[in-house]
Structure formats: C-alpha cells, structure tokens
N, C-alpha and C. Protein backbone atom coordinates (compact mmCIF):
# COMPACT_ATOMS: atom_id res chain seq x y z
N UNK A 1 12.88 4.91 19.97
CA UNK A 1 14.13 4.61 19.28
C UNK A 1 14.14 5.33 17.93
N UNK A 2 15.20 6.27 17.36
CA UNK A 2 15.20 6.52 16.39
C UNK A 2 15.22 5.85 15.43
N UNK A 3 15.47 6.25 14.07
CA UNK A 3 14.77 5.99 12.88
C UNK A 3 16.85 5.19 12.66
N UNK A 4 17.84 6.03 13.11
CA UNK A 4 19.25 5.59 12.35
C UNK A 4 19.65 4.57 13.42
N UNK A 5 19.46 4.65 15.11
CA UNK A 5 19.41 3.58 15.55
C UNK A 5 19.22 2.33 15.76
N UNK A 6 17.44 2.21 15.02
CA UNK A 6 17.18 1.07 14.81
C UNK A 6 17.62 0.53 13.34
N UNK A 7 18.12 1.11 12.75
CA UNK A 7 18.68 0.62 11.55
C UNK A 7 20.03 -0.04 12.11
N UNK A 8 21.05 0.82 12.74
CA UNK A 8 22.04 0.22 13.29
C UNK A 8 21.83 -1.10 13.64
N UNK A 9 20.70 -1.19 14.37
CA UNK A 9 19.93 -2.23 15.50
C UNK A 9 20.07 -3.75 14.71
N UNK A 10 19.38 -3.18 13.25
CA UNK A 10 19.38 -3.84 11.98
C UNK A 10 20.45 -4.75 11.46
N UNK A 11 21.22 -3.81 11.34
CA UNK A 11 22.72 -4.00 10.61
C UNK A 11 23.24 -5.17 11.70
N UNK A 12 23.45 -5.10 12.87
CA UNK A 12 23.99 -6.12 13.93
C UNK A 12 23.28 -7.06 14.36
N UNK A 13 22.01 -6.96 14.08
CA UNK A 13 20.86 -8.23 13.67
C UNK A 13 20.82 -9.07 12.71
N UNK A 14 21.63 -8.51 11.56
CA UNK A 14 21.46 -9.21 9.91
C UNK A 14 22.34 -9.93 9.75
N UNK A 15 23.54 -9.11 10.60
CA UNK A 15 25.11 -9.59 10.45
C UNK A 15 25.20 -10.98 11.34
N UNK A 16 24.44 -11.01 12.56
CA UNK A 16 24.04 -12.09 13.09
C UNK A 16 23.63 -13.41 12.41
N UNK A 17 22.22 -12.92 11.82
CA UNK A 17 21.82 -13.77 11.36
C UNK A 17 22.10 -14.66 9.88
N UNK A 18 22.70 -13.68 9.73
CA UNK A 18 23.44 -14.05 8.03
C UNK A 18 24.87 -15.34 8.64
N UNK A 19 25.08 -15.19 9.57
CA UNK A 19 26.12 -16.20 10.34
C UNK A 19 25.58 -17.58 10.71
N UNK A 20 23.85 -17.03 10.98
CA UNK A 20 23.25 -18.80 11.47
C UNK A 20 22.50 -18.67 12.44
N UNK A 21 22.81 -17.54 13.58
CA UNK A 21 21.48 -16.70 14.29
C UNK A 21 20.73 -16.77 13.93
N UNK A 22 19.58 -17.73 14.83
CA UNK A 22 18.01 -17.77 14.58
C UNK A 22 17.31 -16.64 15.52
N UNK A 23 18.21 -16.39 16.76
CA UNK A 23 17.42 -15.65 17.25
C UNK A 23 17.74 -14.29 16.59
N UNK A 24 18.65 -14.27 16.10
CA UNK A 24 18.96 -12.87 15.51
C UNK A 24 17.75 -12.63 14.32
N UNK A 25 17.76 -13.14 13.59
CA UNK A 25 15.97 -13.17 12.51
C UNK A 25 15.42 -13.29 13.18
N UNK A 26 15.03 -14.03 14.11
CA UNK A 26 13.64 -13.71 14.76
C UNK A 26 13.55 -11.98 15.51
N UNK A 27 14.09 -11.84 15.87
CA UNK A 27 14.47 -10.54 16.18
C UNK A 27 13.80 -9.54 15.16
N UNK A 28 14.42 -9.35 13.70
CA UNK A 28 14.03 -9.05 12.77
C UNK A 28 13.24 -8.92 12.58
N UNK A 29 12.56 -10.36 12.45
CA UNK A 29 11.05 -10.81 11.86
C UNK A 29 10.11 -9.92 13.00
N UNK A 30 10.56 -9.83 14.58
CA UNK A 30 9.52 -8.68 15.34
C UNK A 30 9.35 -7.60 15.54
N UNK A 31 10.68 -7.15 14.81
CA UNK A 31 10.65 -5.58 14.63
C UNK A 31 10.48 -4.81 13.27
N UNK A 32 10.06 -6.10 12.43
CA UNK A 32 9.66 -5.66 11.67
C UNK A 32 7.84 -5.93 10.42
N UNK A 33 7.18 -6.87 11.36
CA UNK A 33 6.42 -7.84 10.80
C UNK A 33 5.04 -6.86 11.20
N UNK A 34 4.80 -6.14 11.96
CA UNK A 34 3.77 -5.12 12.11
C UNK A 34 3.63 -4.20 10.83
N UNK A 35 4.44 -3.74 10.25
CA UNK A 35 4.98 -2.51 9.07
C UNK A 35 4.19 -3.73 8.07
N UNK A 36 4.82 -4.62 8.06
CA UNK A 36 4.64 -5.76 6.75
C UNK A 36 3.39 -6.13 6.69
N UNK A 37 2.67 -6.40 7.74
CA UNK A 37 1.10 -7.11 7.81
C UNK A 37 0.26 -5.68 7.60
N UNK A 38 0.91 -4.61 7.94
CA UNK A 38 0.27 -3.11 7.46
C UNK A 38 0.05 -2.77 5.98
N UNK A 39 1.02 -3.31 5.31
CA UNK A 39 1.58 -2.56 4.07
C UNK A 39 0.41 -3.67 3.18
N UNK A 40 0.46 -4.81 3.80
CA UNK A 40 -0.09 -6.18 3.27
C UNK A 40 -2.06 -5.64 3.20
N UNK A 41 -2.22 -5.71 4.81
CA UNK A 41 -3.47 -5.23 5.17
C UNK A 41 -3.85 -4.38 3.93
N UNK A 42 -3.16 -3.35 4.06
CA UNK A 42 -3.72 -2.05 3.16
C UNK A 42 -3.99 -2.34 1.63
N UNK A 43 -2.99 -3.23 1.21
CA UNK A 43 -2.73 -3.52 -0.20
C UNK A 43 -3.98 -4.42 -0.81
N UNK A 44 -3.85 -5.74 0.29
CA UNK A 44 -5.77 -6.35 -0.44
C UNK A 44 -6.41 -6.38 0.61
N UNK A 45 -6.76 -5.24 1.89
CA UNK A 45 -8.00 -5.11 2.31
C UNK A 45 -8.60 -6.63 2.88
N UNK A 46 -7.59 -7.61 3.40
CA UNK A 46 -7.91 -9.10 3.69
C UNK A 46 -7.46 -9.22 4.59
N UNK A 47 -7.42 -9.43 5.94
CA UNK A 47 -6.67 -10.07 6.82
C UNK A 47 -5.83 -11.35 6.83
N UNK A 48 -6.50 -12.14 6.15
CA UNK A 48 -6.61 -13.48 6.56
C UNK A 48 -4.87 -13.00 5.11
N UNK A 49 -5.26 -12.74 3.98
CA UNK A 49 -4.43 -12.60 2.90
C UNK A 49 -2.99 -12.09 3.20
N UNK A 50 -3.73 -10.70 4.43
CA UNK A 50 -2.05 -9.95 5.03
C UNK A 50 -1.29 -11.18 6.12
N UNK A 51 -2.50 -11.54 6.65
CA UNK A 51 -1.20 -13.04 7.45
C UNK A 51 -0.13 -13.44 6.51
N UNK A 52 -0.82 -13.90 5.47
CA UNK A 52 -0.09 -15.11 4.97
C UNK A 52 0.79 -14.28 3.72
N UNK A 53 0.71 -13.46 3.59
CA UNK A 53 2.14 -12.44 3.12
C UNK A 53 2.75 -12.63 3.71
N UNK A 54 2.45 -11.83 5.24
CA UNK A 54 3.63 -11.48 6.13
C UNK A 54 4.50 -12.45 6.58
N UNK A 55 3.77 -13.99 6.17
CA UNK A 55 4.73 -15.29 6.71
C UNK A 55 5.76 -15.40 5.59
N UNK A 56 5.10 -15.47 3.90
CA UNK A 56 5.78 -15.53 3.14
C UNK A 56 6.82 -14.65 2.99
N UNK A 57 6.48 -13.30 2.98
CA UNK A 57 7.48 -12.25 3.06
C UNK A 57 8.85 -12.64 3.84
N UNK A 58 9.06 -13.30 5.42
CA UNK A 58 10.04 -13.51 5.95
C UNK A 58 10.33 -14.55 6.15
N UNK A 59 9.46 -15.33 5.02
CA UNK A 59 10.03 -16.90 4.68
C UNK A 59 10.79 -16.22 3.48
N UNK A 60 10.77 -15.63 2.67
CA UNK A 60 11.46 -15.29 1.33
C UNK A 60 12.93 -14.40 2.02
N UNK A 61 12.48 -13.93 2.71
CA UNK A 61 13.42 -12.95 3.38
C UNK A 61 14.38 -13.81 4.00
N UNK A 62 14.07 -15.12 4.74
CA UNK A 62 15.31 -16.01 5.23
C UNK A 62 15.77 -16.78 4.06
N UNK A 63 14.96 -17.13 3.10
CA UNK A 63 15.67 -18.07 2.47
C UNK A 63 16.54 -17.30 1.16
N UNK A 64 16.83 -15.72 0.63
CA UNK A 64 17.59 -15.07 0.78
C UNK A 64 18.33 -14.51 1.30
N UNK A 65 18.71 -14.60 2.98
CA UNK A 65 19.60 -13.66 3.82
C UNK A 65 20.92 -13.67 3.14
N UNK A 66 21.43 -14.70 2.55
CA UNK A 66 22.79 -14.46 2.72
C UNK A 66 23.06 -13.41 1.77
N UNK A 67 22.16 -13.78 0.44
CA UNK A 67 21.88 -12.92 -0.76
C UNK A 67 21.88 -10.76 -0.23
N UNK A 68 21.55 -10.88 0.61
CA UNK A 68 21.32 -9.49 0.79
C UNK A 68 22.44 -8.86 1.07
N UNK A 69 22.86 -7.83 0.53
CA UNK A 69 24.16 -7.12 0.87
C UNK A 69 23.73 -6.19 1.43
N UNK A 70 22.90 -6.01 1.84
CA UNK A 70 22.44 -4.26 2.77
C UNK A 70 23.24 -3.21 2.16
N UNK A 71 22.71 -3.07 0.46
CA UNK A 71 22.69 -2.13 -0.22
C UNK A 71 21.14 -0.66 -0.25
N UNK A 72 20.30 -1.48 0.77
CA UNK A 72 19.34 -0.42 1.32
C UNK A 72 19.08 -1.35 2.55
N UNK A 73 18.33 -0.63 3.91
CA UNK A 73 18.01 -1.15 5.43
C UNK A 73 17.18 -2.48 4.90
N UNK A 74 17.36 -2.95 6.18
CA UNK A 74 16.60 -4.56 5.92
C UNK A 74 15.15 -3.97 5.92
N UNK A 75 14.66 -3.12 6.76
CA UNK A 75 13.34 -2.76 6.91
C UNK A 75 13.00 -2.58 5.10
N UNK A 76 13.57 -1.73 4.32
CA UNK A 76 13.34 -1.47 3.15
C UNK A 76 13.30 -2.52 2.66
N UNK A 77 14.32 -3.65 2.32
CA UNK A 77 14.16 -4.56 2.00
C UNK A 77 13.19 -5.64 1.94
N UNK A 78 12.90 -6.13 3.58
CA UNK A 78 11.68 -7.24 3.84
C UNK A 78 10.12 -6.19 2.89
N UNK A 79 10.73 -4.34 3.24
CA UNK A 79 9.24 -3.91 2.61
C UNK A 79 9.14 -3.92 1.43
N UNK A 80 9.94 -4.22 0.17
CA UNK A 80 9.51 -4.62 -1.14
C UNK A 80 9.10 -5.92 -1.53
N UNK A 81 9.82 -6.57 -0.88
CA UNK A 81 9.74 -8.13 -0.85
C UNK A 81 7.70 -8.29 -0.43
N UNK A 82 7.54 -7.95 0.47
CA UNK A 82 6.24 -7.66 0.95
C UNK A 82 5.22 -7.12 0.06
N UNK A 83 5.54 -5.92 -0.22
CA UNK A 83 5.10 -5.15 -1.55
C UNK A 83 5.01 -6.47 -2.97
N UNK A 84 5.66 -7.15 -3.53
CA UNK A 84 6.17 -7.96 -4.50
C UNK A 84 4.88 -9.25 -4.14
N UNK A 85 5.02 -9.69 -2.57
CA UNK A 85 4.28 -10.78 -2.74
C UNK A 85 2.13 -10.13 -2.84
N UNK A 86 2.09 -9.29 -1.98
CA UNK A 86 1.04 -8.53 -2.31
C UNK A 86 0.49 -8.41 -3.94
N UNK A 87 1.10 -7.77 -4.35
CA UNK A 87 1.09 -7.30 -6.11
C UNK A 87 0.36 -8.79 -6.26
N UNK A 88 1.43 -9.83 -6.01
CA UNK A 88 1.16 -11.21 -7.26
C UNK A 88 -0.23 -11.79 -6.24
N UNK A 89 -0.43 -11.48 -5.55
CA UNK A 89 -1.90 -12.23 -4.92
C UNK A 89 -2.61 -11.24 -5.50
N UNK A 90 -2.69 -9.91 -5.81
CA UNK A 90 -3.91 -8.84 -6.07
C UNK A 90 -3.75 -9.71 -7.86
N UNK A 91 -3.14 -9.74 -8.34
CA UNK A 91 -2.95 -10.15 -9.94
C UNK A 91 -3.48 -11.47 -10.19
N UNK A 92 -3.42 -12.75 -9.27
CA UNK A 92 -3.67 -14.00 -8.94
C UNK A 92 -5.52 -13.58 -8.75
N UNK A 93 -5.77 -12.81 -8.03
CA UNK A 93 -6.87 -12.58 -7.70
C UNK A 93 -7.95 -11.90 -8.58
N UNK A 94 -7.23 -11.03 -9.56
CA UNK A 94 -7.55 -10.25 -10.68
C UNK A 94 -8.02 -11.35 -11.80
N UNK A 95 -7.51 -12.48 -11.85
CA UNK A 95 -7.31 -12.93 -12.97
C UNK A 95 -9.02 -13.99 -12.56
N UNK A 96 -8.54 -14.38 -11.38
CA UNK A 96 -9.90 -15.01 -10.51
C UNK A 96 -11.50 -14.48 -10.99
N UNK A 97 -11.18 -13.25 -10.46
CA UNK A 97 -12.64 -12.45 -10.72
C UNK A 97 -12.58 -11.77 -11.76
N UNK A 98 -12.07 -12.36 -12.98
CA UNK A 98 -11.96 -11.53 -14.27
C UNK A 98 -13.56 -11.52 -14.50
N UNK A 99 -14.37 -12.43 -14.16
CA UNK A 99 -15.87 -12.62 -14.55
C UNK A 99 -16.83 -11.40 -14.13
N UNK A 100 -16.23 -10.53 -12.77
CA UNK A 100 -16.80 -9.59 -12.22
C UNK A 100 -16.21 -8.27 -12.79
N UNK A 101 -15.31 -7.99 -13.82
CA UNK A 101 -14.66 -6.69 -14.34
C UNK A 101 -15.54 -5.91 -13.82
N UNK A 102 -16.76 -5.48 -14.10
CA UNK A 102 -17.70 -4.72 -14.17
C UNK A 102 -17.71 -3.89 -12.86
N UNK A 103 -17.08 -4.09 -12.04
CA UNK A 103 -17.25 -4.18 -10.73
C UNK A 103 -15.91 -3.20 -9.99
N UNK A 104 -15.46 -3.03 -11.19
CA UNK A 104 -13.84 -2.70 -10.90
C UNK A 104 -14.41 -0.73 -10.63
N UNK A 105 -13.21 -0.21 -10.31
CA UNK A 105 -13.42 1.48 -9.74
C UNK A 105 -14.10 2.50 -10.82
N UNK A 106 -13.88 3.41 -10.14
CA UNK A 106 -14.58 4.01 -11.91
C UNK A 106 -13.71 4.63 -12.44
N UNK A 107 -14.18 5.45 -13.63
CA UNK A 107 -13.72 5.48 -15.35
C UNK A 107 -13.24 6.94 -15.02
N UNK A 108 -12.06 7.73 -15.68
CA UNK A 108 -11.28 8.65 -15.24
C UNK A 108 -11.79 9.17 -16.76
N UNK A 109 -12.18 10.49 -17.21
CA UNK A 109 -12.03 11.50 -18.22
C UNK A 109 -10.33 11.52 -18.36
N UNK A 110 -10.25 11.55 -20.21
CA UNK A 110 -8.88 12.15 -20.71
C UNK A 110 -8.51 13.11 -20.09
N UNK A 111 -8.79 13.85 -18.94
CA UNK A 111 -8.21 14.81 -18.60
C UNK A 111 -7.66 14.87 -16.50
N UNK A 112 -8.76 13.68 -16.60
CA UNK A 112 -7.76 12.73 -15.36
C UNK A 112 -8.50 12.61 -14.23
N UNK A 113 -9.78 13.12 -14.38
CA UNK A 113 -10.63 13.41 -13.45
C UNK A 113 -11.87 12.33 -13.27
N UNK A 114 -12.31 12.06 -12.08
CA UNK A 114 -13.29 11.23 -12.47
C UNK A 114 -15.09 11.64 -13.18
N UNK A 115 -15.07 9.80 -13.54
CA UNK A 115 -16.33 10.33 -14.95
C UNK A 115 -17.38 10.16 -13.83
N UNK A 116 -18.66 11.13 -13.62
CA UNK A 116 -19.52 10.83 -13.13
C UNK A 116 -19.37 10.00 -11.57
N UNK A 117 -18.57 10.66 -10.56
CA UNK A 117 -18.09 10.18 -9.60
C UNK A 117 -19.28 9.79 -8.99
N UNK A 118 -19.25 8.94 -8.33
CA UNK A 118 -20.92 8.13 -7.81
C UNK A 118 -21.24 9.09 -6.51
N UNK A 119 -22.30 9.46 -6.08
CA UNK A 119 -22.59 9.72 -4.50
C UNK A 119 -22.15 8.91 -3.51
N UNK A 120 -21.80 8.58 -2.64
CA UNK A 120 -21.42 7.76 -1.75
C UNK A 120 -21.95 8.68 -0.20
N UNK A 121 -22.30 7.36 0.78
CA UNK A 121 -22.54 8.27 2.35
C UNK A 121 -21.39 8.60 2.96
N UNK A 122 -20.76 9.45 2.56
CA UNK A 122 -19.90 9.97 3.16
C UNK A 122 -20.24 11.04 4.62
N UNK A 123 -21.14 11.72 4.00
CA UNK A 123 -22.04 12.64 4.95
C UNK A 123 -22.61 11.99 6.57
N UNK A 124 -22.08 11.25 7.02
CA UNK A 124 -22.21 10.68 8.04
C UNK A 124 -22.41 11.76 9.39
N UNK A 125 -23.63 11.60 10.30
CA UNK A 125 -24.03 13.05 10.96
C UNK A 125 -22.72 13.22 11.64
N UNK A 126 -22.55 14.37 11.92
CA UNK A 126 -21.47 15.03 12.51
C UNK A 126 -21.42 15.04 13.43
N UNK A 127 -22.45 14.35 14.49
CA UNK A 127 -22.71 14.54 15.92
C UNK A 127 -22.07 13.13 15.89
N UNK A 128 -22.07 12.32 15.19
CA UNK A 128 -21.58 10.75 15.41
C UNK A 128 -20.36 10.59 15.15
N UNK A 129 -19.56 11.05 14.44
CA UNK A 129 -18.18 11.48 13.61
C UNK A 129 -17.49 12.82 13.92
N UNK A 130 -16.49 13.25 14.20
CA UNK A 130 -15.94 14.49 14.12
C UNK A 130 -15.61 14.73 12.25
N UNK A 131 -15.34 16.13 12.08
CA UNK A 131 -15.23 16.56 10.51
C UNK A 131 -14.49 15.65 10.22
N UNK A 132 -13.21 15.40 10.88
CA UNK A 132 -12.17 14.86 10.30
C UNK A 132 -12.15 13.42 10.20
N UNK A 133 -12.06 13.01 10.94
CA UNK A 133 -13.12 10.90 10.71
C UNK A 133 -13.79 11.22 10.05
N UNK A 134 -14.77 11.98 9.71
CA UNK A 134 -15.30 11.43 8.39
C UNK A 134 -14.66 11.70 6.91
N UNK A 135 -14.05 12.89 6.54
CA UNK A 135 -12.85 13.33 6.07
C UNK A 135 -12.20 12.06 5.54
N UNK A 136 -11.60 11.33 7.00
CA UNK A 136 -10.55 10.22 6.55
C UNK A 136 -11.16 9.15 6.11
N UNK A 137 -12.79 9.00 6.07
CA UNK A 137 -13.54 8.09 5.79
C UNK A 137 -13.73 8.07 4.44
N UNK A 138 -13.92 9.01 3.66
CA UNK A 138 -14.21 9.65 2.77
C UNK A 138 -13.27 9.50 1.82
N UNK A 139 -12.10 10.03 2.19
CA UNK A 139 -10.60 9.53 1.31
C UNK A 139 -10.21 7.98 1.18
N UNK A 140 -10.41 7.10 2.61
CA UNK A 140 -10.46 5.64 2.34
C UNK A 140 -11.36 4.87 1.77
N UNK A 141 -12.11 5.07 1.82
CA UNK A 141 -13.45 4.98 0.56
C UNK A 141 -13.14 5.27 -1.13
N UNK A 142 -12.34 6.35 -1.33
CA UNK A 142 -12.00 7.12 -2.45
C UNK A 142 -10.64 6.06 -2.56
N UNK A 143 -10.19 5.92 -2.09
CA UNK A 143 -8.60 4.65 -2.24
C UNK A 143 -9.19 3.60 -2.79
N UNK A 144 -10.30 3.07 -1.81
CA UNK A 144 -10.92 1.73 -2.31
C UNK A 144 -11.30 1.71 -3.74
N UNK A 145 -12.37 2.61 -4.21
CA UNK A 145 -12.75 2.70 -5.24
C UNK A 145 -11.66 3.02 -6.02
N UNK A 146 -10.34 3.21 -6.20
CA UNK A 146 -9.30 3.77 -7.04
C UNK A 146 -9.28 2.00 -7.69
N UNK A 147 -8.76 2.38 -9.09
CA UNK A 147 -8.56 0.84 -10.04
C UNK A 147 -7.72 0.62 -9.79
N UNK A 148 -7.19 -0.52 -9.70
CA UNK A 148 -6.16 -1.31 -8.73
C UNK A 148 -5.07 -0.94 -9.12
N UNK A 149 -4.45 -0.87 -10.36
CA UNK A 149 -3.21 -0.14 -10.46
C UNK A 149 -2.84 1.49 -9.81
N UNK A 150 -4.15 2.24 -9.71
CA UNK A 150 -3.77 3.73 -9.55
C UNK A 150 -3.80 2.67 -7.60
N UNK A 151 -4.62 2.06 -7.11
CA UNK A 151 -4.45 2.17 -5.77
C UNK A 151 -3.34 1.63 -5.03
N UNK A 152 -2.47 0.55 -5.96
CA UNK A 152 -1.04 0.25 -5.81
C UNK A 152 -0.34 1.40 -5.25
N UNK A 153 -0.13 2.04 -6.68
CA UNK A 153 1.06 3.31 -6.40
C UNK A 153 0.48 4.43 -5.84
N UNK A 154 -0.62 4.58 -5.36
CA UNK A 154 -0.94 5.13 -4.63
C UNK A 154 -0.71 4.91 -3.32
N UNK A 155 -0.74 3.31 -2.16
CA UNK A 155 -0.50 3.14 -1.38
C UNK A 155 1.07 3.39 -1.27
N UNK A 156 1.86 2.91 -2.37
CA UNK A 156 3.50 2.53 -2.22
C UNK A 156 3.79 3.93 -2.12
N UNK A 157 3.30 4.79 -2.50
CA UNK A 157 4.47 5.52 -2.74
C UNK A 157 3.78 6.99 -1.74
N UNK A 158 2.71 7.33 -1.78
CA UNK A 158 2.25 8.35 -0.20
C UNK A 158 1.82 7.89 0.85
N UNK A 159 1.43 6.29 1.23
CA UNK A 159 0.99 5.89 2.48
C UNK A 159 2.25 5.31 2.86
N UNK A 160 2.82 4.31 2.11
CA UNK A 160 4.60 3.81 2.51
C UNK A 160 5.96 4.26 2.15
N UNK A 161 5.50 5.37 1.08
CA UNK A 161 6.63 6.29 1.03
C UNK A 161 8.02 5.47 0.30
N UNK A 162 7.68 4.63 -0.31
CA UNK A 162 8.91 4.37 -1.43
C UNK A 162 8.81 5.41 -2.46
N UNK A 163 10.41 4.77 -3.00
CA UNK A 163 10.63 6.06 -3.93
C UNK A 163 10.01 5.28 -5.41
N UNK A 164 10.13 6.41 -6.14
CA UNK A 164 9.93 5.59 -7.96
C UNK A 164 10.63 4.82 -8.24
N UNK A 165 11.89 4.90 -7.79
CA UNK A 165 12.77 3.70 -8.27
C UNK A 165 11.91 2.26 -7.67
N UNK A 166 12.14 2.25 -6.31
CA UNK A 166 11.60 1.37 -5.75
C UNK A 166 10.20 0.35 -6.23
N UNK A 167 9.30 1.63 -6.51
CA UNK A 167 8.14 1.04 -7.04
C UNK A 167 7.86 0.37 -8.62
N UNK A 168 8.77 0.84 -9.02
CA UNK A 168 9.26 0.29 -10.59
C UNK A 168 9.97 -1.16 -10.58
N UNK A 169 10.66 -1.19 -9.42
CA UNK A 169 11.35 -2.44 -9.02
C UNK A 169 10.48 -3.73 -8.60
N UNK A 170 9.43 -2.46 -7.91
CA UNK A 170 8.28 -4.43 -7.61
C UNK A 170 7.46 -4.11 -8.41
N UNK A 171 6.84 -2.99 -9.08
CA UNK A 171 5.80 -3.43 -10.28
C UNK A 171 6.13 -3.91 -11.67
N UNK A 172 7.74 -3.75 -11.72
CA UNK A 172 7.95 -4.11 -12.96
C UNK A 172 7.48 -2.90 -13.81
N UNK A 173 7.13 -1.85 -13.71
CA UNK A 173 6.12 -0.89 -14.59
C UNK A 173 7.66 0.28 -14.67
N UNK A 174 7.37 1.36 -15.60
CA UNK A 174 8.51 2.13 -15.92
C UNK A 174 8.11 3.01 -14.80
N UNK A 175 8.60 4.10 -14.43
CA UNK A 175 8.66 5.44 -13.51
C UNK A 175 7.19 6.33 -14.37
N UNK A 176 7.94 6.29 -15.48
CA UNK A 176 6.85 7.40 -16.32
C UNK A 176 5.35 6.92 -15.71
N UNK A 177 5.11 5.56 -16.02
CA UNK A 177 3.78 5.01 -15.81
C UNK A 177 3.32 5.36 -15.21
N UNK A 178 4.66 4.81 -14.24
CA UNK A 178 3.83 4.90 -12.13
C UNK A 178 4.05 6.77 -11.77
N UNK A 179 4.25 7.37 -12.61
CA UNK A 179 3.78 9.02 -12.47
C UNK A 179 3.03 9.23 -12.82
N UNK A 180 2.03 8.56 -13.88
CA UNK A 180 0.96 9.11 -14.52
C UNK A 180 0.00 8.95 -13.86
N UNK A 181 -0.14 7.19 -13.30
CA UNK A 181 -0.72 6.67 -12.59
C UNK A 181 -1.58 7.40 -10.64
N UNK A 182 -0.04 7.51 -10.82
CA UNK A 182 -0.09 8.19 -9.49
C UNK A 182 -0.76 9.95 -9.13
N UNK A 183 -0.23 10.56 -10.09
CA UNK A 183 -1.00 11.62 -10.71
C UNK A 183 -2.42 11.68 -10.37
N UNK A 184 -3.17 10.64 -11.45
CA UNK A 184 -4.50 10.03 -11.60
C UNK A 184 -5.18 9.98 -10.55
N UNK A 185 -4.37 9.22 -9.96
CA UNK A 185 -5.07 8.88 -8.30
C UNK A 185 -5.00 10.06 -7.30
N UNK A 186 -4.42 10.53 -7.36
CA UNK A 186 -4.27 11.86 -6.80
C UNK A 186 -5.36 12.85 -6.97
N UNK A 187 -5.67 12.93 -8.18
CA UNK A 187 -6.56 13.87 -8.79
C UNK A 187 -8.23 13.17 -8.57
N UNK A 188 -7.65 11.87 -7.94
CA UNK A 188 -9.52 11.18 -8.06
C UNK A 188 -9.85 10.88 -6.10
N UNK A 189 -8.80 11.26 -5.19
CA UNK A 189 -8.67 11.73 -3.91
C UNK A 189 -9.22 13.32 -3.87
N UNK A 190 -8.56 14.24 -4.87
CA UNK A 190 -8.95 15.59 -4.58
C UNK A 190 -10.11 15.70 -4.42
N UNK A 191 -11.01 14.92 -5.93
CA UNK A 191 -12.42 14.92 -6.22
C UNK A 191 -13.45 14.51 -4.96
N UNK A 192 -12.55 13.59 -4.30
CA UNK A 192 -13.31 12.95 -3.14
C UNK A 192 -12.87 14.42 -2.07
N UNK A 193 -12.27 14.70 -1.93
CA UNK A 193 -12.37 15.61 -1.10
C UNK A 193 -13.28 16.96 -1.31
N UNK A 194 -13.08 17.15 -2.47
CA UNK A 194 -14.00 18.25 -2.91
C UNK A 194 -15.31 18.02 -2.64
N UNK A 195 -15.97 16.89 -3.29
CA UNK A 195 -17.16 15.98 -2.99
C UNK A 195 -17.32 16.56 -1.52
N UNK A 196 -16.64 16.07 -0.83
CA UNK A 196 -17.18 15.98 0.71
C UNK A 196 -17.29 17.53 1.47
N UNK A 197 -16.19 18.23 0.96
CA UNK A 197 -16.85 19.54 1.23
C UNK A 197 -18.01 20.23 1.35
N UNK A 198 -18.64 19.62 -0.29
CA UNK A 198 -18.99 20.27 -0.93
C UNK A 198 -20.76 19.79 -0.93
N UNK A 199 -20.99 18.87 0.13
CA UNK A 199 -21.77 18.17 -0.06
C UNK A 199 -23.04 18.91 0.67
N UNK A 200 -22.87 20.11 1.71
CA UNK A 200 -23.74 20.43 2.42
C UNK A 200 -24.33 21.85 1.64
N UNK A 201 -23.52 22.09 0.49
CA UNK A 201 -24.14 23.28 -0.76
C UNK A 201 -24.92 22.13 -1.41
N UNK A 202 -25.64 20.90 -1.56
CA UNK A 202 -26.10 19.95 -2.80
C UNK A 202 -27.32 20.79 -2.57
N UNK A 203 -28.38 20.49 -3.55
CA UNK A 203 -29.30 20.81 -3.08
C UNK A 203 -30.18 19.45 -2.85
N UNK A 204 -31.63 19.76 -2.68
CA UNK A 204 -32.02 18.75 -2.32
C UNK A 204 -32.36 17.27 -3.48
C-alpha cells in the first residue's frame, strides 16, 4: 500500500472515529502501533518501557481525537505524541540516575569531535559477521554511547525523519540547538565509522 493511500486510509479512519467508531481507532491503533513501539524501542533501548509508551501514546491519542484537525497525517501525529511521551520517561529517568552521571557518553572537543573515543569490540571476526553487520554494529553502539540529547535528535530526525520544526515541537529546544546538536552527533557516528575502518591499520 502506498505511502498517500494509506494516509487516505487514515483520513476515513479518523473521520470515523472522531464520530464514536471504536472500531475505526482500533484500526488506527494497528496500523499504526508497530512504527510507535519502534520509535519508543529505539528511544530508551527498554522493551518493557516501549510497551507502555505505545499504550500511553494511543491512550493520549484517543483522549484527544476530537482535538485533532489533521493539520499533518495521523501517523505524524500519534508519532510526536510518542516521541513527547518517550523524551519525559528518558528525563524522569535522567533525573533517577542522576547518582550515576559518570556513566553518561563521552566528552566532544570544541571542535565537535570526540575526546579520546574509547576502543570498543567492534572488530568482531569477519567469518562470524559480514563487513556490513558489523558496520551496523559499530554505528549502533556509536548511537548508544551518543549523550542523550545528541541521541534524541539524532534518532528523530535521520532514523524517523521528522523535520526541525517537528523536533522543536516535542523537545521544546529551538531549531538552532537541535542543529548543533545534531551536527555533533553526526560527527561522533563519522568517528565511529572511521574507527572501524580503520581498525585493521592499528598496530599491535
């Protein structure tokens, strides 16, 4: 199904349900709750955490329907809302393990690069891994370690593809920020990639 179809699909689903259609949201809620427990998954790395987004997310999402004017697709919609409840559990959670700071990603040089990037086994034998799995291992590893703000707008905006506006809207943060930010993170992915290239010139 295309990408303008199922939006259509959307639009005569919402319009439904905005009337009192339960099955019409439920509908919704299944064509769209995979994307959401994804976006969730990715964001705190928890399962148990992306469940219980993804319930809240389209508990928030019904108990606004009428509120929504489908001034952007519902898919966009339920996905900030999603995005929004994520953020405040990573911040809820931040505040939790404030005792462990120490623990947090590493330290970026004024010039944007990382300080003393750690070794990591990335180098995983090649007979067990193809280049590229490990490659993608290597970069998700490099996400993880990103400090939680650069790994935000890093997920929102090249793994889920919102725009700046968008991401300014659920972080509350200006555009400028979430460019600098994003930048940052960008430049501390390259490093990981370079790293991994670069790893079979080390010496011993």
């Amino acid at each position: 199904m295309s990408d303008e179809v199922a939006t259509e699909d959307d639009r005569q689903l919402l319009a439904r349900a905005q009337d009192g259609d339960m099955s019409a949201f439920e509908a919704l809620v299944e064509a769209h709750q995979d994307k959401v427990y994804g976006l969730a998954l990715r964001m705190t790395r928890s399962e148990a955490d992306a469940a219980e987004i993804t319930q809240d997310t389209f508990l928030s999402a019904y108990q606004h329907l009428k509120d929504f004017r489908g001034d952007a697709a519902f898919g966009s919609w339920v996905h900030r809302i999603a995005a929004n409840h994520a953020l405040m559990r990573l911040r809820h959670r931040r505040v939790a393990q404030a005792a462990e700071a120490e623990l947090q990603g590493p330290e970026f040089t004024p010039r944007g690069t990382l300080a003393d990037y750690p070794v990591t086994d990335w180098s995983r034998d090649a007979e067990e891994k193809a280049l590229d799995a490990e490659l993608g291992q290597a970069i998700r590893q490099a996400a993880d370690r990103l400090p939680e703000g650069y790994r935000e707008v890093f997920l929102l905006k090249d793994v889920d593809g919102l725009s700046y506006e968008q991401i300014a809207e659920v972080t509350g943060d200006s555009i400028p920020a979430i460019k600098s930010r994003l930048h940052r993170a960008r430049l501390a992915l390259r490093e990981a990639i370079d790293t991994f290239y670069n790893r079979d010139n080390r010496g011993p």
